[in-house]
Protein backbone atom coordinates (compact mmCIF):
# COMPACT_ATOMS: atom_id res chain seq x y z
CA UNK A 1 109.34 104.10 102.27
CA UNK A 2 107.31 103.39 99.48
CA UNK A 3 105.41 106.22 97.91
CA UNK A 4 101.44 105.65 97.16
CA UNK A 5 99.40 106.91 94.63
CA UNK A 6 96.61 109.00 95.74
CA UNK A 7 93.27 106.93 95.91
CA UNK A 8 90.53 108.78 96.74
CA UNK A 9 88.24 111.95 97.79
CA UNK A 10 89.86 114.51 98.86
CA UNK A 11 90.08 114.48 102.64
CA UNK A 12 89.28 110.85 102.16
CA UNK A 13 92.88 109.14 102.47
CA UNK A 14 95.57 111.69 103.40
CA UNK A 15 96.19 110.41 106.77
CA UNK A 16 95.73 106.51 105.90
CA UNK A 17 98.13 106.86 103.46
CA UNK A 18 100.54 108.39 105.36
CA UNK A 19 99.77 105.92 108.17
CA UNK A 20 99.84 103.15 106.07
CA UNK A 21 103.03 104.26 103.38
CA UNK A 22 105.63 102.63 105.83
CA UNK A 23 103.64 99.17 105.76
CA UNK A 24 104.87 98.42 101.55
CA UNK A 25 106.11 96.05 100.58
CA UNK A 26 104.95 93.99 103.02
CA UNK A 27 106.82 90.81 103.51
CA UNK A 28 105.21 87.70 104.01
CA UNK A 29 105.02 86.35 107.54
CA UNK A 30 103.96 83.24 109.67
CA UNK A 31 100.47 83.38 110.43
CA UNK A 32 99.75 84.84 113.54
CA UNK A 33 97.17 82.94 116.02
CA UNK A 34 94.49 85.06 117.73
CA UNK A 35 95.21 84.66 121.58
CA UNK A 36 92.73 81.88 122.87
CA UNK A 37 90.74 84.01 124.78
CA UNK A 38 89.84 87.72 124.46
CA UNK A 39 89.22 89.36 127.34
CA UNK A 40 87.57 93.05 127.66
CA UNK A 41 90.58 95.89 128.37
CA UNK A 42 88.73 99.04 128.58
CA UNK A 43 85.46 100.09 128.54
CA UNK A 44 84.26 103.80 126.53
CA UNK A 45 81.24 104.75 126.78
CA UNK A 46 79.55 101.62 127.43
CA UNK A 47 81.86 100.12 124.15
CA UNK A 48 84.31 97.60 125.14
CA UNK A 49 87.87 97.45 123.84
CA UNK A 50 89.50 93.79 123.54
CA UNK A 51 92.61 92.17 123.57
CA UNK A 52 92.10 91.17 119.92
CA UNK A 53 91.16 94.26 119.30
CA UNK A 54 94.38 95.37 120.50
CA UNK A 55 96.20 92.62 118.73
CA UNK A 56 95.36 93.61 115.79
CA UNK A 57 95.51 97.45 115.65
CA UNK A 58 99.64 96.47 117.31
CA UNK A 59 100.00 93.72 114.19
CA UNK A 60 99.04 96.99 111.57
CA UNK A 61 101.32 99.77 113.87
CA UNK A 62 104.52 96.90 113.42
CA UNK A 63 103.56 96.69 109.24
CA UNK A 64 103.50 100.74 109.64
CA UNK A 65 106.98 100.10 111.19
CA UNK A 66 106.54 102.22 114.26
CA UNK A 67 108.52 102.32 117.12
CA UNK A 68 107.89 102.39 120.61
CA UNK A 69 105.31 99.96 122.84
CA UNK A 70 103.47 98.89 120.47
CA UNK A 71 101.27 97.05 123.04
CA UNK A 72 100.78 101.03 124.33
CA UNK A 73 100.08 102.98 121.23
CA UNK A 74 97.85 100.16 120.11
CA UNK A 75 95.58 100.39 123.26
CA UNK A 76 94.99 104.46 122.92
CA UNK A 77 94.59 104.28 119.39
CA UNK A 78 91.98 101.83 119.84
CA UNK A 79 90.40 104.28 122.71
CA UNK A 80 90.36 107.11 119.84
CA UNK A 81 88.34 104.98 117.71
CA UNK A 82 86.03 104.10 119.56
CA UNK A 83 85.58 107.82 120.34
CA UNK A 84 85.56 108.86 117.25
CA UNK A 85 83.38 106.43 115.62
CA UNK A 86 81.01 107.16 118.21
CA UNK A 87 81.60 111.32 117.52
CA UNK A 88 80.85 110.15 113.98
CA UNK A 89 77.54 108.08 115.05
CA UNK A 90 76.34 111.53 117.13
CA UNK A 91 77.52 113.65 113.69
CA UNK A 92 74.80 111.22 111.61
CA UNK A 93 78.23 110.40 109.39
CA UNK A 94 77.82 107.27 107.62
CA UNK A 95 80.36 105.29 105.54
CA UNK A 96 78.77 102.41 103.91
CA UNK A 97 80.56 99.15 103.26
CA UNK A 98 80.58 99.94 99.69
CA UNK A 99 82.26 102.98 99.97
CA UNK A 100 84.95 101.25 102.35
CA UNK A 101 85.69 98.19 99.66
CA UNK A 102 85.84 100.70 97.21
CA UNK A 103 88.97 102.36 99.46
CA UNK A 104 89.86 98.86 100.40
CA UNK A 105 90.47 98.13 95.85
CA UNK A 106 91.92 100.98 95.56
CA UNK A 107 94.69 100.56 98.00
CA UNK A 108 95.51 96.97 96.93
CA UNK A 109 95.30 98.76 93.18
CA UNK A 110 97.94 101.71 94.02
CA UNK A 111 100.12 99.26 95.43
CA UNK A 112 99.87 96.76 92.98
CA UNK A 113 98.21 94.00 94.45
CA UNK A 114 94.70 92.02 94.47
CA UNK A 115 92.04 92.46 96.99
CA UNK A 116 93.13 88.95 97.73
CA UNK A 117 96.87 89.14 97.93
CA UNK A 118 95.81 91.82 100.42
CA UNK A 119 93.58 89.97 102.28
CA UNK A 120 96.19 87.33 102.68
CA UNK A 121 99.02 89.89 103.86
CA UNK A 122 96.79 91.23 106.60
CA UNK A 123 95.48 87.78 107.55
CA UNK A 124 99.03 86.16 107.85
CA UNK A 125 100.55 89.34 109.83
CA UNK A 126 97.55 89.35 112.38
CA UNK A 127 95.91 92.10 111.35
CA UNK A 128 92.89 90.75 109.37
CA UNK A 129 91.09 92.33 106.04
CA UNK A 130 87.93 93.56 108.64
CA UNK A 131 90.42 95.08 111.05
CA UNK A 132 91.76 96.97 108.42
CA UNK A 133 88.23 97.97 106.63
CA UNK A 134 87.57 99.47 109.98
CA UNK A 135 90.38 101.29 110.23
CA UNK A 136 89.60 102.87 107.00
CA UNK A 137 85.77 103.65 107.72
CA UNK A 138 86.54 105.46 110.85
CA UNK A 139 89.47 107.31 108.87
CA UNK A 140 86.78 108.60 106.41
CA UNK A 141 84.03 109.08 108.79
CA UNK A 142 86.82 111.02 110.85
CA UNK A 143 87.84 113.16 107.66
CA UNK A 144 83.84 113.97 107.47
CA UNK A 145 83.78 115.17 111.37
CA UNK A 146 86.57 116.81 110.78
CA UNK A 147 85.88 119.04 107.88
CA UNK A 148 82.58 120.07 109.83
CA UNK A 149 84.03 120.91 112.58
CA UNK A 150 86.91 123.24 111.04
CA UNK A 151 83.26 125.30 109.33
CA UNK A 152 81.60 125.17 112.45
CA UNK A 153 84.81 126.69 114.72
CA UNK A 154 84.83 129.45 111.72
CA UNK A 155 82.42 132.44 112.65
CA UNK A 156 82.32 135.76 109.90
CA UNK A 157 81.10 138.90 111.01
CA UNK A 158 79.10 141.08 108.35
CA UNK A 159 81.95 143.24 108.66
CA UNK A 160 84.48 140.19 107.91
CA UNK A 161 82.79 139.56 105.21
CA UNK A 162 82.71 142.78 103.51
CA UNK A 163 86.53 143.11 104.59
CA UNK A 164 87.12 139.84 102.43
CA UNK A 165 85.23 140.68 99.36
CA UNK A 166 87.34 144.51 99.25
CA UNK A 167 90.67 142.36 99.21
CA UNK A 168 89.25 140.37 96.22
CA UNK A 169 88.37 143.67 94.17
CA UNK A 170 84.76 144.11 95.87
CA UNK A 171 83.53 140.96 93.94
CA UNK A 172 80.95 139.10 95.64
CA UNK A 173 82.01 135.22 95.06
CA UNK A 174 79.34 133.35 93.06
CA UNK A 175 78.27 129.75 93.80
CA UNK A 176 76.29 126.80 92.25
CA UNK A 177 72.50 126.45 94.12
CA UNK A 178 70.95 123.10 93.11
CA UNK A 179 67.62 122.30 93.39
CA UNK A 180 67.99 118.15 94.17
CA UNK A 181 65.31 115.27 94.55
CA UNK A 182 66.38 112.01 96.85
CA UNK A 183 65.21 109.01 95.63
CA UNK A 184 65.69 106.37 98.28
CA UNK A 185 65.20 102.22 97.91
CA UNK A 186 64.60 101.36 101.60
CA UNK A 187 66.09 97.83 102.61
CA UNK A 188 64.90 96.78 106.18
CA UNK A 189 67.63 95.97 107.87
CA UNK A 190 66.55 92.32 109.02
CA UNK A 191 66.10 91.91 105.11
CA UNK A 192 68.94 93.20 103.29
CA UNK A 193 71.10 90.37 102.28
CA UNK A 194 67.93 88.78 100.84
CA UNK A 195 66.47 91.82 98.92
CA UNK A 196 69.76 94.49 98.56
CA UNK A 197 70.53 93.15 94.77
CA UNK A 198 66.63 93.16 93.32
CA UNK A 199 66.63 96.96 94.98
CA UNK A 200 69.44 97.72 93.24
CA UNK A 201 68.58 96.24 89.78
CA UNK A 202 64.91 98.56 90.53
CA UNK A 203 66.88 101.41 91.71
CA UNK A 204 69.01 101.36 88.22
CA UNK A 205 66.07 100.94 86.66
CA UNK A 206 64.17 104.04 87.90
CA UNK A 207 67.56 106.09 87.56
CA UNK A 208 68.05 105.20 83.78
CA UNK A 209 64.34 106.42 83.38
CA UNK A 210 65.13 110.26 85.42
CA UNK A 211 65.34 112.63 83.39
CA UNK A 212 64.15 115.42 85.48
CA UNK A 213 62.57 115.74 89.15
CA UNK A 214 58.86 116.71 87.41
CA UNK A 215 57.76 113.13 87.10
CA UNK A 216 59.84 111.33 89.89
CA UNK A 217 56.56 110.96 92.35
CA UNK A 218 54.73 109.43 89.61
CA UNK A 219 57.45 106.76 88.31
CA UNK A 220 57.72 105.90 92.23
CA UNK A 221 54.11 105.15 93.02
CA UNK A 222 54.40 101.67 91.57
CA UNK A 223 56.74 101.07 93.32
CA UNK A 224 56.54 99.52 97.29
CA UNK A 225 58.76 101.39 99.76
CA UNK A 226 60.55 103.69 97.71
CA UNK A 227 60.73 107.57 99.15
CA UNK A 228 61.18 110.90 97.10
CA UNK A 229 62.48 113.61 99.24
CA UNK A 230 62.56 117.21 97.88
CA UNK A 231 65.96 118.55 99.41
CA UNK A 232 65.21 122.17 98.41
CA UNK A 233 67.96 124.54 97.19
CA UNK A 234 71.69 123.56 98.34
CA UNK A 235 74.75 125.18 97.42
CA UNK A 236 77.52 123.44 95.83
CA UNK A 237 79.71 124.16 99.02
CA UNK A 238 76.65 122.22 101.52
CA UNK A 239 76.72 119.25 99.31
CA UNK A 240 76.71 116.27 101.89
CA UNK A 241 80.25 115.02 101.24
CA UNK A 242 78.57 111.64 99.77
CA UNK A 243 77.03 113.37 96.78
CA UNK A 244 79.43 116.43 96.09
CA UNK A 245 81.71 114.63 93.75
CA UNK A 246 79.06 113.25 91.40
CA UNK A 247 76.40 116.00 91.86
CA UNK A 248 78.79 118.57 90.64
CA UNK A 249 79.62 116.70 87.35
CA UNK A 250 75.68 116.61 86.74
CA UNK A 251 73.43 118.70 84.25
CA UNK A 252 70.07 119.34 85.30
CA UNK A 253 67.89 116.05 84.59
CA UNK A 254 70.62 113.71 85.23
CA UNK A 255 70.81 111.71 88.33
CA UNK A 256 74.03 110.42 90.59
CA UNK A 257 75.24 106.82 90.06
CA UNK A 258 72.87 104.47 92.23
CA UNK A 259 74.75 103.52 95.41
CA UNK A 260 74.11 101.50 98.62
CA UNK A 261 73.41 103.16 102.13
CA UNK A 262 72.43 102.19 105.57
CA UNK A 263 68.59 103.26 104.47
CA UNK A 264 68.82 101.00 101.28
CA UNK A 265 69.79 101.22 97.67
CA UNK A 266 69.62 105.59 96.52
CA UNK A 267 70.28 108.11 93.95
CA UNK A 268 70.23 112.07 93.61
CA UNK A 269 68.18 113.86 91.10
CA UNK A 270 69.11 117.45 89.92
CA UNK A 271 66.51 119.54 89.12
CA UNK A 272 68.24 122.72 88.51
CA UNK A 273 71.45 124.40 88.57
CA UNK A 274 72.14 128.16 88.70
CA UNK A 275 74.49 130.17 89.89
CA UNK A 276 74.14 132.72 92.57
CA UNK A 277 76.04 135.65 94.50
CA UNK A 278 74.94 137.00 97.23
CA UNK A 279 75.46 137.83 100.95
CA UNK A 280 75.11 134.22 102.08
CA UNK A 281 77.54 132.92 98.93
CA UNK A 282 80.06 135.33 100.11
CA UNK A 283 79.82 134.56 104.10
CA UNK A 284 79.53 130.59 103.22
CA UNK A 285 82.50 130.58 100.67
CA UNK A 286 85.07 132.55 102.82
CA UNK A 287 84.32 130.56 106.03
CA UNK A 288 85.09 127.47 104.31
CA UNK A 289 88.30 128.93 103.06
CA UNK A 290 89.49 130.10 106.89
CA UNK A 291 88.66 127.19 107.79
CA UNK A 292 90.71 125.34 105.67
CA UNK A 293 93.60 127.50 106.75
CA UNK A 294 93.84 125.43 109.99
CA UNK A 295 95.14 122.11 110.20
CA UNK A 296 93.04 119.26 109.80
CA UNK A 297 95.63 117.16 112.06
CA UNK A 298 95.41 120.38 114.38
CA UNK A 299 91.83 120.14 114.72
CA UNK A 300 92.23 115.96 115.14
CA UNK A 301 93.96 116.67 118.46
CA UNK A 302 91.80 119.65 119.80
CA UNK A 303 88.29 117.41 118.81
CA UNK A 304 90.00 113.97 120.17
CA UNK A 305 91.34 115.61 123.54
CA UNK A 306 88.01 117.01 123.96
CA UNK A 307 86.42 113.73 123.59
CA UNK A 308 88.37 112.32 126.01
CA UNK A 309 87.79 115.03 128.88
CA UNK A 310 84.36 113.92 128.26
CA UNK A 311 84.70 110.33 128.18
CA UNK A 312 83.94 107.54 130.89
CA UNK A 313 86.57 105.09 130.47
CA UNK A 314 87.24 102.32 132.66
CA UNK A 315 89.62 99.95 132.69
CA UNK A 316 88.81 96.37 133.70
């Protein structure tokens, strides 16, 4: 098995890796033709599942050299996306196709390859560069859920809390509180592959100028369709997952790297940064440690079982 290097977030790529650590070296195969027609398999939700949906997802388990019916695994796996892309949709989780070619480099990267020596390994074994970006999306928008749901399953008593902070010498736990401004590009959908790179090129623009949040409203009101949201004070541990890495690097007046999203082209502004201790520090800090204590693979299986139960899924 070969061994990969890590390539991303944390709770980004642990279980793509692992799912994926079996599939290099590839070798080089005959093309594989997609099956005439595709016809619809199951229905979830109201979201079909393919054949060549299917196909593909039993091309990338054979690369991941698993055993078994492939044909089998492939169609519940397949289910469980769709399930869990749609958990992620209700969850407001959004991975952006920048963030998955990023993922996308950096495994071709860590395994020594091009984007397009990849590209051409996928195509040629049947499983296809976009089946593959998928696959990665929903295993970062999954992480996301995830991580959320491990706080959320995590309730502290007063008394808990109090208990924790004696084992740790009585010491309140201190935390960073931001004060952030949101500066978002919007991009109409229906108008994005015309106007995403001049928004960008503005958005840069504006970010190089930041150099605090006092004068943000003003710089923007040239501007047409640009939004400044005041996000208020945020604790290093509520950082939206998208943000925490760069944020967290950040003095006050400097602004994150400018980045695409489904609204358009944004950065982050901080304000401030101070930190603080208090009751809601200590209660915030030591749920997110419990809840770290338990499984993320653990907490896969409860959420995805439970998604199920709930599911309407039909087979055609």
């Amino acid at each position: 098995m070969t061994k990969l290097t890590k390539t991303g977030r944390k709770g980004r790529s642990r279980m793509m890796a692992i799912a994926m650590a079996a599939a290099l070296p590839f070798m080089v195969m005959a093309p594989v033709q997609q099956a005439a027609a595709t016809e619809i398999l199951y229905v979830v939700n109201d979201t079909p599942v393919t054949s060549y949906d299917v196909a593909r997802r039993a091309a990338l388990l054979k690369l991941m050299r698993r055993s078994g019916n492939l044909q089998e695994v492939a169609t519940e796996e397949m289910i469980n996306q769709v399930l869990r892309q749609q958990e992620m949709a209700r969850n407001r989780v959004t991975i952006t196709n920048e963030m998955v070619n990023e993922s996308y480099a950096n495994f071709a990267s860590s395994n020594n390859m091009s984007t397009a020596q990849l590209d051409q390994i996928l195509g040629q074994s049947g499983v296809t560069k976009d089946h593959f970006k998928e696959f990665i999306r929903t295993q970062m928008g999954w992480g996301r859920v995830l991580q959320a749901r491990g706080r959320s399953t995590v309730q502290l008593s007063q008394q808990d809390v109090v208990q924790k902070m004696l084992e740790q010498g009585g010491q309140k736990p201190s935390a960073t509180e931001y004060m952030l401004q949101q500066v978002i590009f919007v991009v109409p959908a229906s108008e994005r592959s015309q106007l995403l790179g001049k928004r960008k090129r503005e958005a840069q623009a504006m970010r190089d100028r930041f150099n605090g949040c006092e004068n943000t409203v003003e710089f923007a009101k040239g501007l047409i369709d640009v939004t400044v949201r005041d996000l208020g004070r945020t604790l290093a541990p509520e950082l939206p997952a998208d943000w925490k890495d760069h944020v967290v690097k950040l003095q006050p007046g400097q602004a994150t790297p400018v980045r695409e999203t489904d609204r358009g082209v944004e950065f982050i502004g901080v304000c401030s940064a101070r930190e603080v201790s208090d009751d809601h520090v200590a209660k915030l800090l030591f749920q997110n440690e419990q809840a770290e204590d338990k499984p993320m693979e653990k907490i896969s299986e409860e959420l995805t079982a439970e998604l199920r139960e709930k599911a309407r899924i039909v087979k055609r």
